[in-house]
C-alpha atoms as a PDB file:
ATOM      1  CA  UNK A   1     -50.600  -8.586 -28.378  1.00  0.00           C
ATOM      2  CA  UNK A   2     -48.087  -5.654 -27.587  1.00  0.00           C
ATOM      3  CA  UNK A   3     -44.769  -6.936 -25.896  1.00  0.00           C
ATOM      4  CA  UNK A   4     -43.023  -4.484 -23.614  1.00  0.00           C
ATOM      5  CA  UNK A   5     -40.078  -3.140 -25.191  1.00  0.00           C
ATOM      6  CA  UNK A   6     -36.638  -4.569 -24.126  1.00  0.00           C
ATOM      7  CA  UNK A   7     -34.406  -2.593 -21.790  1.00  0.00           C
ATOM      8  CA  UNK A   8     -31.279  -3.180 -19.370  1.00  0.00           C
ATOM      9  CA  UNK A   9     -30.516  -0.953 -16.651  1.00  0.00           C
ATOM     10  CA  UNK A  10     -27.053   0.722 -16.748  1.00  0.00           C
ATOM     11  CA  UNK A  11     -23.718   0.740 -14.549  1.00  0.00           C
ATOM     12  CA  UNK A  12     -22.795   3.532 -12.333  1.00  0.00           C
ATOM     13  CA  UNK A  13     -19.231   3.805 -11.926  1.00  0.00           C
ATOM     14  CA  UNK A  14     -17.676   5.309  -8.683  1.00  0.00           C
ATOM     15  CA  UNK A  15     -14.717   7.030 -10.273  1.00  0.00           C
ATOM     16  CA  UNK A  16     -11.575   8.488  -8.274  1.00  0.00           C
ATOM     17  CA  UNK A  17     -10.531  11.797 -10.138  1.00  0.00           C
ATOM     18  CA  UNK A  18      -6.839  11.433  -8.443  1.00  0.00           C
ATOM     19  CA  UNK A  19      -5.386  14.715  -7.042  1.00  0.00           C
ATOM     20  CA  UNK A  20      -5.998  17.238 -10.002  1.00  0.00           C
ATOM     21  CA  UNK A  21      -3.094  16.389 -12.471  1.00  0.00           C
ATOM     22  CA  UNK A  22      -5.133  14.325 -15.132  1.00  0.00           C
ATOM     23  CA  UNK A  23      -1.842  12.042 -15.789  1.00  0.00           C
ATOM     24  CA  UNK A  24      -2.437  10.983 -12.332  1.00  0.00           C
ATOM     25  CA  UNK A  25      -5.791   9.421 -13.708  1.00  0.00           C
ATOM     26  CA  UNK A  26      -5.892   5.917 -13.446  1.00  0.00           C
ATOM     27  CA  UNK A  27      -5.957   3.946 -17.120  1.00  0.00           C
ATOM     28  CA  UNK A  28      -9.762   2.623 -16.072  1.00  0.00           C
ATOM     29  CA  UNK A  29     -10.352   6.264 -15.211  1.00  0.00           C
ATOM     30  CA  UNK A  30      -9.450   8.063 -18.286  1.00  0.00           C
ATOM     31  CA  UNK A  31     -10.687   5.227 -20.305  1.00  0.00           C
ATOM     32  CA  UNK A  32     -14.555   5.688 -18.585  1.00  0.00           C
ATOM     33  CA  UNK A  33     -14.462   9.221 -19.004  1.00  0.00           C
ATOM     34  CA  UNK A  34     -13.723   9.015 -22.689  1.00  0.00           C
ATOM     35  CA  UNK A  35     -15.882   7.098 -23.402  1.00  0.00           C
ATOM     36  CA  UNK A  36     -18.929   7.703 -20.862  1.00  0.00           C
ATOM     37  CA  UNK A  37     -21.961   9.889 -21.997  1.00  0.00           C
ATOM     38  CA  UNK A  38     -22.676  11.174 -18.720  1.00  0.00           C
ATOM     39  CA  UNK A  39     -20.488  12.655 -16.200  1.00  0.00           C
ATOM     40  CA  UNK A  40     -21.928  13.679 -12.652  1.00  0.00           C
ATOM     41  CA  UNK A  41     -18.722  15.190 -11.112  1.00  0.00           C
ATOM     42  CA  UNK A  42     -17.990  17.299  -8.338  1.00  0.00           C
ATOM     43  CA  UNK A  43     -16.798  20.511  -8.396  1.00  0.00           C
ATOM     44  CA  UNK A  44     -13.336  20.254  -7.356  1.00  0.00           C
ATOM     45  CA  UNK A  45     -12.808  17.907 -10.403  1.00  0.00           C
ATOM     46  CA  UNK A  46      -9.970  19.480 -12.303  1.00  0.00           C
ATOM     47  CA  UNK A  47     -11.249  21.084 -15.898  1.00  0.00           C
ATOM     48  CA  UNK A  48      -8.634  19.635 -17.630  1.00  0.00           C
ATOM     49  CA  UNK A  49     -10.032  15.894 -16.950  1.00  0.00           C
ATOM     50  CA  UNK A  50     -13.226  16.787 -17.672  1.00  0.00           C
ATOM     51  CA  UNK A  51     -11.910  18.123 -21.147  1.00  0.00           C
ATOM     52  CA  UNK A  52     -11.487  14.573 -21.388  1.00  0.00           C
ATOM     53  CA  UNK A  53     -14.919  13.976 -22.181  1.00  0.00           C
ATOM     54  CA  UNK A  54     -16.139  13.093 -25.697  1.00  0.00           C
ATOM     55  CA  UNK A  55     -17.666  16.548 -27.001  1.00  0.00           C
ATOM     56  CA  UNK A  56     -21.291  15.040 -27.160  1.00  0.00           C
ATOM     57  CA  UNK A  57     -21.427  13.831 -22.982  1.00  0.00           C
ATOM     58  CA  UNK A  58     -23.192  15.833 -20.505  1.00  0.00           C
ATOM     59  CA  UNK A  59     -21.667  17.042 -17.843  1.00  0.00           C
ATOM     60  CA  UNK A  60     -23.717  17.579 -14.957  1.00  0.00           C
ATOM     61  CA  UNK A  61     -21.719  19.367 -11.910  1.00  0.00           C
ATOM     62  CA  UNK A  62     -22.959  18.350  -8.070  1.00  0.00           C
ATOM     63  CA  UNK A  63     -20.570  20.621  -6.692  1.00  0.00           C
ATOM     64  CA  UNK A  64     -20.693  21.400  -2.955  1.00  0.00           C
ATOM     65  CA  UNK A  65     -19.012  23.948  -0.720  1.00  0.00           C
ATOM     66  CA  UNK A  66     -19.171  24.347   2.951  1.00  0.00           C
ATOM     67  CA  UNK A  67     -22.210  26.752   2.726  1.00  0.00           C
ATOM     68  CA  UNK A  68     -23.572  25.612  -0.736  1.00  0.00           C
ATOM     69  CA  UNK A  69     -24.621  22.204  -1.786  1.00  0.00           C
ATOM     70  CA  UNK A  70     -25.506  23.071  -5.333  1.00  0.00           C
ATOM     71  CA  UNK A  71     -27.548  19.300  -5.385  1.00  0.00           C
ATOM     72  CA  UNK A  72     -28.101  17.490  -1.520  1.00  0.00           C
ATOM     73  CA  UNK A  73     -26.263  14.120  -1.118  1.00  0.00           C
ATOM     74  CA  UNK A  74     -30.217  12.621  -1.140  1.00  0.00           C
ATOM     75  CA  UNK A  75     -30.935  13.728  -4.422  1.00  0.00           C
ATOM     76  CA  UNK A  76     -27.412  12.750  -6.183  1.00  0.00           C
ATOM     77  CA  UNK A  77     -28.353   9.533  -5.175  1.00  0.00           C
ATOM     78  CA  UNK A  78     -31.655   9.898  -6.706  1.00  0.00           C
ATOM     79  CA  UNK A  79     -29.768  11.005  -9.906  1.00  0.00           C
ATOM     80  CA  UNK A  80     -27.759   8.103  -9.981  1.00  0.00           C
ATOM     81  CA  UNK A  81     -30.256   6.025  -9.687  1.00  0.00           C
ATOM     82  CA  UNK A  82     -32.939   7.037 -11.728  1.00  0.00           C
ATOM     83  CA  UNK A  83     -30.570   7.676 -14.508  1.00  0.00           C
ATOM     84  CA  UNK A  84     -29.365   4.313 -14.152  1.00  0.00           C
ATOM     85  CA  UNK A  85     -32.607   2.426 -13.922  1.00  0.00           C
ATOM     86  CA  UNK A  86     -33.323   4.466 -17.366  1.00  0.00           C
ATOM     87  CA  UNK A  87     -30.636   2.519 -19.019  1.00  0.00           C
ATOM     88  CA  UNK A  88     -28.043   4.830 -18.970  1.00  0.00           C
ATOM     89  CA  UNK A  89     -24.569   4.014 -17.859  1.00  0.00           C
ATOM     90  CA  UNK A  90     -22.939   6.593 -15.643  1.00  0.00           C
ATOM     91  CA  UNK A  91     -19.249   7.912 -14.500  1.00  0.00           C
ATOM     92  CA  UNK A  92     -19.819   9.687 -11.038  1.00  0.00           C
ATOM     93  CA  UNK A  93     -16.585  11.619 -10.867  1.00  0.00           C
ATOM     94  CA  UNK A  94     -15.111  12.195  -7.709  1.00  0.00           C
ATOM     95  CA  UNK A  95     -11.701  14.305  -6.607  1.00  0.00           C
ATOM     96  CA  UNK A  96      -9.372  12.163  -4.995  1.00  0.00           C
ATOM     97  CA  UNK A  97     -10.167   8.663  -3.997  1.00  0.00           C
ATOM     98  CA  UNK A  98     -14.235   7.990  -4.146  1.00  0.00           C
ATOM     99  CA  UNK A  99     -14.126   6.276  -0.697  1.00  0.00           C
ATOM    100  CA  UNK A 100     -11.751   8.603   1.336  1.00  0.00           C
ATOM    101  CA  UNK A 101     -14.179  11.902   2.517  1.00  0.00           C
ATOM    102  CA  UNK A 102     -16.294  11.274  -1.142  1.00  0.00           C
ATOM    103  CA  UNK A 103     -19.457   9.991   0.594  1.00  0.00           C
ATOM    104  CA  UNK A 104     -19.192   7.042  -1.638  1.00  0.00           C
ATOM    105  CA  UNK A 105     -19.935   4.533   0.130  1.00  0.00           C
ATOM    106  CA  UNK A 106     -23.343   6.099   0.629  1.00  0.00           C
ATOM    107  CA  UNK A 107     -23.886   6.527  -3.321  1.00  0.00           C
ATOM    108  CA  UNK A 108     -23.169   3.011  -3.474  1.00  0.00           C
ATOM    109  CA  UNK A 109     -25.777   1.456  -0.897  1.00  0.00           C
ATOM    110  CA  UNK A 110     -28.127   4.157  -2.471  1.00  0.00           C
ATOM    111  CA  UNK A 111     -27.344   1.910  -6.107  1.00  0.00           C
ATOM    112  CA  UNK A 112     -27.107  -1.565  -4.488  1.00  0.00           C
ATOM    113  CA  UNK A 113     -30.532  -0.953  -2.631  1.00  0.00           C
ATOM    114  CA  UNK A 114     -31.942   0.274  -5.719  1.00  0.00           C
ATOM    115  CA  UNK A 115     -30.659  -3.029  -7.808  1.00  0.00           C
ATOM    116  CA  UNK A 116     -28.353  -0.720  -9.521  1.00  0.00           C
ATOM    117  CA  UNK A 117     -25.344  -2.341 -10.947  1.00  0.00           C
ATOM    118  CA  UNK A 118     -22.059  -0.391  -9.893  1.00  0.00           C
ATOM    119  CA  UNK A 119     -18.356  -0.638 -10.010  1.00  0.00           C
ATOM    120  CA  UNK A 120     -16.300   1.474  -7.984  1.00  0.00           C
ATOM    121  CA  UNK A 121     -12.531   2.460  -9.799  1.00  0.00           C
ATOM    122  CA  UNK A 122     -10.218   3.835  -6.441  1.00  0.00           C
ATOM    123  CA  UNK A 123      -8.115   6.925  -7.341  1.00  0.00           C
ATOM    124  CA  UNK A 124      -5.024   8.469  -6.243  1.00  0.00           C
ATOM    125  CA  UNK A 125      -6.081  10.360  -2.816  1.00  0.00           C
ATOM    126  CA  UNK A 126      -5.912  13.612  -2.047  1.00  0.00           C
ATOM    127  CA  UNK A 127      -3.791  13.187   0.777  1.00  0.00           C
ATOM    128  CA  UNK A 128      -1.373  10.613  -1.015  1.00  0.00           C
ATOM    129  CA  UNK A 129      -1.326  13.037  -3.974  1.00  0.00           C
ATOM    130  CA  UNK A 130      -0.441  16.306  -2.446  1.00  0.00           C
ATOM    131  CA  UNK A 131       2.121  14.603  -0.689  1.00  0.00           C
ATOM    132  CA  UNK A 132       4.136  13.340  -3.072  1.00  0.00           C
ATOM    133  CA  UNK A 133       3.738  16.958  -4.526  1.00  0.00           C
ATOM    134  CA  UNK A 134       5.332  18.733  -1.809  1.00  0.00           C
ATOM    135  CA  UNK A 135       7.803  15.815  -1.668  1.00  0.00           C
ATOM    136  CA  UNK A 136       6.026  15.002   1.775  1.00  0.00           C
ATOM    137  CA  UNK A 137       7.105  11.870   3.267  1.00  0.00           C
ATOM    138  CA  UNK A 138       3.576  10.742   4.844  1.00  0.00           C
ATOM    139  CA  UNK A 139       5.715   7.714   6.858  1.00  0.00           C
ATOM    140  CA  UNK A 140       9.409   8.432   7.303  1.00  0.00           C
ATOM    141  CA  UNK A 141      11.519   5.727   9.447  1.00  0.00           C
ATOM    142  CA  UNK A 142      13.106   8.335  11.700  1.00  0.00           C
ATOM    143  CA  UNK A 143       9.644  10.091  12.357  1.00  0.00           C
ATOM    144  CA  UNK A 144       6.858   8.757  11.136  1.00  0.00           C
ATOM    145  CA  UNK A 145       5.284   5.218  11.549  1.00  0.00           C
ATOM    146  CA  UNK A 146       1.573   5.860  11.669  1.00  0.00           C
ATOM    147  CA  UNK A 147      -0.727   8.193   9.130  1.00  0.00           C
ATOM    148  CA  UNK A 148      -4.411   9.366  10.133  1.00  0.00           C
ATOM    149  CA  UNK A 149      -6.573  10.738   8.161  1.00  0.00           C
ATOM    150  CA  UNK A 150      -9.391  13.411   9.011  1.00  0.00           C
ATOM    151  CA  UNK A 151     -12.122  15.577   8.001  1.00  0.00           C
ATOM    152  CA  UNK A 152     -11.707  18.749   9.895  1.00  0.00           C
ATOM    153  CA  UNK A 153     -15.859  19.849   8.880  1.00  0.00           C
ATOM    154  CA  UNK A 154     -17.135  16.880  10.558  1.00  0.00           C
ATOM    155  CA  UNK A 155     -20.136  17.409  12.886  1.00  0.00           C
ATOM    156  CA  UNK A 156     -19.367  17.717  16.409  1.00  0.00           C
ATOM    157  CA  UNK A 157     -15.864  18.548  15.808  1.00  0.00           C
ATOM    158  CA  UNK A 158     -15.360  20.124  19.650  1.00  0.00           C
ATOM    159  CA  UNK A 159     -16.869  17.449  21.161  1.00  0.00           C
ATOM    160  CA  UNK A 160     -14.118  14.571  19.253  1.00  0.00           C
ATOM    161  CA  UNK A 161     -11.104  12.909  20.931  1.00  0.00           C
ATOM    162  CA  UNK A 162      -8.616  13.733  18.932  1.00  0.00           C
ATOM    163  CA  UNK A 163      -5.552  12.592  21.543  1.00  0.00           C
ATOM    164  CA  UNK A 164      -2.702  10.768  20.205  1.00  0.00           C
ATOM    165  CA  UNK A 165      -3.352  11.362  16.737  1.00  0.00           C
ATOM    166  CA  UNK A 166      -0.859  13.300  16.151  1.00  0.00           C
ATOM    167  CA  UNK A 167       2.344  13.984  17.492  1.00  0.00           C
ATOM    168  CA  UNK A 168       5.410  12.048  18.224  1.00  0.00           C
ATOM    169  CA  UNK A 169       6.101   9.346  15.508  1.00  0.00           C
ATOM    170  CA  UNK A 170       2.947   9.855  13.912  1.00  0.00           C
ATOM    171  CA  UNK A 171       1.284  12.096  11.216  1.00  0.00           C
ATOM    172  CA  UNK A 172      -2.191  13.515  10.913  1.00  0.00           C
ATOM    173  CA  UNK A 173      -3.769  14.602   7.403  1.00  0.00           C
ATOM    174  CA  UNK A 174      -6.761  17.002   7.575  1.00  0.00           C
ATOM    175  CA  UNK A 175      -9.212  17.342   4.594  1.00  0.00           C
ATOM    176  CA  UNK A 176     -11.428  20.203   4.874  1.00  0.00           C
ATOM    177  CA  UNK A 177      -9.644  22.061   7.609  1.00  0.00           C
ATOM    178  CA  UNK A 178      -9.241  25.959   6.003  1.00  0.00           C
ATOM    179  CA  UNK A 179     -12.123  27.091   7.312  1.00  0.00           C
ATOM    180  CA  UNK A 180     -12.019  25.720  10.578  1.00  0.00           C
ATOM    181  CA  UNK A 181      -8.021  25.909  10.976  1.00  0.00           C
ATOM    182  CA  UNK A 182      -8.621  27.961  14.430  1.00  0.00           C
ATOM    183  CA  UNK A 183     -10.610  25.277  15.738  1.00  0.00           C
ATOM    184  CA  UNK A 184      -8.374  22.608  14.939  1.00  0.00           C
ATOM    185  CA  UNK A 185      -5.000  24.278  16.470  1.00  0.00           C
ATOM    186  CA  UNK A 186      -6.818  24.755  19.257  1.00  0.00           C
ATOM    187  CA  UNK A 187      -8.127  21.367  20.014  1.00  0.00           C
ATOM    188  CA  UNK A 188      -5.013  19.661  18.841  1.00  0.00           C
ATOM    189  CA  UNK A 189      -3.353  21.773  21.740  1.00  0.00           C
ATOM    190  CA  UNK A 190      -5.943  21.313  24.017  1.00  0.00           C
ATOM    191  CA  UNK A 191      -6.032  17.439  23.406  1.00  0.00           C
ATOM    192  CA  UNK A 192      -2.029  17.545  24.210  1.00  0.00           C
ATOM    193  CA  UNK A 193       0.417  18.194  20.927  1.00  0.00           C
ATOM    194  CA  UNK A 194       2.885  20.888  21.420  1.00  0.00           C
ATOM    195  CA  UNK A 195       2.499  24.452  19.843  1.00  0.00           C
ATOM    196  CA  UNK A 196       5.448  24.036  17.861  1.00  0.00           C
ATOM    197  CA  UNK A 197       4.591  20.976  16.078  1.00  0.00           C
ATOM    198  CA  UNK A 198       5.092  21.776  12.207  1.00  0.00           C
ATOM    199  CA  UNK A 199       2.750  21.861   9.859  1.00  0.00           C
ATOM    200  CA  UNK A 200       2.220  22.251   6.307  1.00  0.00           C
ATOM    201  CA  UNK A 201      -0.509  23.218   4.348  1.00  0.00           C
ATOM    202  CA  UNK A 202      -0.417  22.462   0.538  1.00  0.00           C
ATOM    203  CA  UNK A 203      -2.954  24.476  -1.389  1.00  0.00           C
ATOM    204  CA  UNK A 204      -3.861  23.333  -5.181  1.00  0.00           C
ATOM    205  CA  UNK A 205      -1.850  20.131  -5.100  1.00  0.00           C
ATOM    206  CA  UNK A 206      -0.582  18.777  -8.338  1.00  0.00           C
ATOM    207  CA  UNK A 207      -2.036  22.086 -10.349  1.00  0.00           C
ATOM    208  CA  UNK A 208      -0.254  24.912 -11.491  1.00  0.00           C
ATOM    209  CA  UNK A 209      -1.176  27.400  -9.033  1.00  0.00           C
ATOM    210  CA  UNK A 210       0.121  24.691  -6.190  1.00  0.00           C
ATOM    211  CA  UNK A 211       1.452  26.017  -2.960  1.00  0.00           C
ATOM    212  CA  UNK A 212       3.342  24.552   0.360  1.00  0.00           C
ATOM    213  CA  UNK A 213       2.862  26.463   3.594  1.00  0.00           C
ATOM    214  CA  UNK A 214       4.639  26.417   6.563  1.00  0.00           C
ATOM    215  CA  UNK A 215       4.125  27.455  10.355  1.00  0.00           C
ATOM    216  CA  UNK A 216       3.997  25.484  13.929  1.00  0.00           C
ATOM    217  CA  UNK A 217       0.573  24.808  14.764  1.00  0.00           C
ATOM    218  CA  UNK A 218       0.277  27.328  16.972  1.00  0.00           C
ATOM    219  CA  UNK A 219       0.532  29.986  13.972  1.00  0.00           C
ATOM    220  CA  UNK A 220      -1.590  28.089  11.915  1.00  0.00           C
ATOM    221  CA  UNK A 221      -4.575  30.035  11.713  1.00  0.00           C
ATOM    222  CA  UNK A 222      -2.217  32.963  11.039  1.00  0.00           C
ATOM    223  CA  UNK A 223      -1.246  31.323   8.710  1.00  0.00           C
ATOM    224  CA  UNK A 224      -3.948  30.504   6.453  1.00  0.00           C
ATOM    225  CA  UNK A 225      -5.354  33.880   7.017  1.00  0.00           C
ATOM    226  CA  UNK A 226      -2.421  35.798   5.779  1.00  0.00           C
ATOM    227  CA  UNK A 227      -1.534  33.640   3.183  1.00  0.00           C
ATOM    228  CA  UNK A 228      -5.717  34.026   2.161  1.00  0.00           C
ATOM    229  CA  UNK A 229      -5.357  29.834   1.769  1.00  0.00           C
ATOM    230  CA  UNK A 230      -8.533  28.339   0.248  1.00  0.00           C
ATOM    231  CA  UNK A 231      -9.456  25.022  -1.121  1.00  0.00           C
ATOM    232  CA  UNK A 232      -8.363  22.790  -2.499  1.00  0.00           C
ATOM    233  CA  UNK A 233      -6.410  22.238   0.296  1.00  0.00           C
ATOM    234  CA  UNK A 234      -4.513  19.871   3.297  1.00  0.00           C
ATOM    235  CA  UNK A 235      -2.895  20.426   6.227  1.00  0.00           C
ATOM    236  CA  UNK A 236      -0.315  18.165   7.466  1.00  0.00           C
ATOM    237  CA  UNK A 237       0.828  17.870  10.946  1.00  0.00           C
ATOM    238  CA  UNK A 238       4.169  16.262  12.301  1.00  0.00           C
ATOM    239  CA  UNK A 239       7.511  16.102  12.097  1.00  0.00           C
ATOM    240  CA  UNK A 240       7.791  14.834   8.416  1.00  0.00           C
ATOM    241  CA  UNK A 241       6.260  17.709   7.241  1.00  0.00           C
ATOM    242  CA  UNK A 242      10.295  19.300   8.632  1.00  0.00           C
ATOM    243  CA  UNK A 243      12.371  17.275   6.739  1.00  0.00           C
ATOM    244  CA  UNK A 244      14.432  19.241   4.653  1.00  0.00           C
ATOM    245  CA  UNK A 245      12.647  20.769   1.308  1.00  0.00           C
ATOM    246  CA  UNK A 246      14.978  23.708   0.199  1.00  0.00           C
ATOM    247  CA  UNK A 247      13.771  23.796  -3.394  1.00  0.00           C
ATOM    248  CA  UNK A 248       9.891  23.458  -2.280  1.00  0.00           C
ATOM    249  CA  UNK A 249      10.419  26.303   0.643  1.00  0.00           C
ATOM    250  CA  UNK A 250      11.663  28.046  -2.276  1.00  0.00           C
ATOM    251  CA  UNK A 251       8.834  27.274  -4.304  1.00  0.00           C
ATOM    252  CA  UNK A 252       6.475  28.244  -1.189  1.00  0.00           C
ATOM    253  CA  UNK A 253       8.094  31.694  -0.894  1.00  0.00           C
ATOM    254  CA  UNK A 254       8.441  32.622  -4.520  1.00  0.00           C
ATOM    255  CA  UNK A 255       4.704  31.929  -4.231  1.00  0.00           C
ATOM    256  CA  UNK A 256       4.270  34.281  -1.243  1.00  0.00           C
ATOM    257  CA  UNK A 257       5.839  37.534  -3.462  1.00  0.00           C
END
């Protein structure tokens, strides 16, 4: 009598990519990529940490931009698991932390409702990360005792209450916000912060080609168009973002030439 042959499913692992620098990699991190035969990463995974790889894994790129998902959400998750149910043990890459803006949490109910084993390894965030690069205080005792986080492509982005997020002892961190910087100057303003709030926008944070911009948020949108800002990049809003910074507005206008 035949027996069916033996087999285990694999482990999907949820893996923060930090901020871009690949010594900003967790040890768990760089130790899964090295080792891990299959990579599903986004596209605004550095190259360097995917030179990381062992030369034999396959690299399969999900990338998405705001008016190209090269692979919908639904079918990663299909990838994932299928893969996964086949035996094979996977590192889903992700920039920044997998569970800040990097729809993990839905990969991961995808795997658990599947029966999919998966761990998830948290990496240094985008926000936190781009920070520290432009020497950023995100809390500050003389200015800053509360940090929020947003997405600035979310659906329904007119109709949100946005009040009191930012603004007088508090900052406000904006992922995704380039495209739709207009929009969110305008609302900020129109939900009550002052047109000469700072802001800063770092561009390629913790890469070579890394920028800090500067303007009140009424000039934002100037802003970003002049300086032709595109992702990766955040946009921080209060009064942290005014402490002083000579070397980095240096930096920023050495940039600019």
């Amino acid at each position: 009598m035949a027996h069916a042959e033996s087999f285990s499913a694999g482990t999907v692992y949820l893996v923060g990519a930090g901020p871009g620098d690949p010594d900003l990699l967790t040890l768990r991190a760089a130790r899964l990529i090295a080792r891990a035969g299959l990579i599903v990463h986004d596209g605004l995974v550095d190259p360097a940490i995917l030179a990381l790889a062992r030369p034999n894994a396959e690299l399969v790129s999900v990338a998405k931009s705001r008016a190209n998902h090269t692979m919908p959400q639904d079918a990663i998750n299909a990838l994932l698991v299928r893969e996964a149910l086949a035996g094979r043990d996977i590192v889903r890459l992700k920039g920044g932390d997998p569970l800040i803006f990097g729809r993990g949490g839905e990969e991961a109910e995808a795997c658990r409702a599947a029966g999919v084993a998966i761990e998830i390894v948290p990496g240094i965030s985008a926000a936190i990360g781009a920070a520290a690069a432009a020497q950023i205080p995100l809390t500050h005792r003389d200015n800053a005792s509360i940090v929020t986080f947003v997405a600035g492509q979310c659906k329904g982005l007119s109709d949100q209450d946005w009040a009191g997020l930012a603004g007088r002892g508090r900052t406000l961190v904006i992922y995704m916000g380039v495209k739709t910087a207009p929009q969110i100057a305008e609302k900020l303003m129109e939900d009550g912060l002052a047109p000469d709030v700072p802001v800063a926008v770092v561009e390629n944070a913790n890469r070579a080609a890394m920028r800090v911009l500067r303007a009140p948020l009424a000039g934002l949108p100037a802003l970003v168009a002049r300086q032709g800002v595109k992702s990766p990049a955040l946009i921080i809003i209060g009064d942290v973002t005014a402490r002083d910074n000579t070397a980095l507005e240096q930096l920023a206008l050495e940039a600019q030439e």
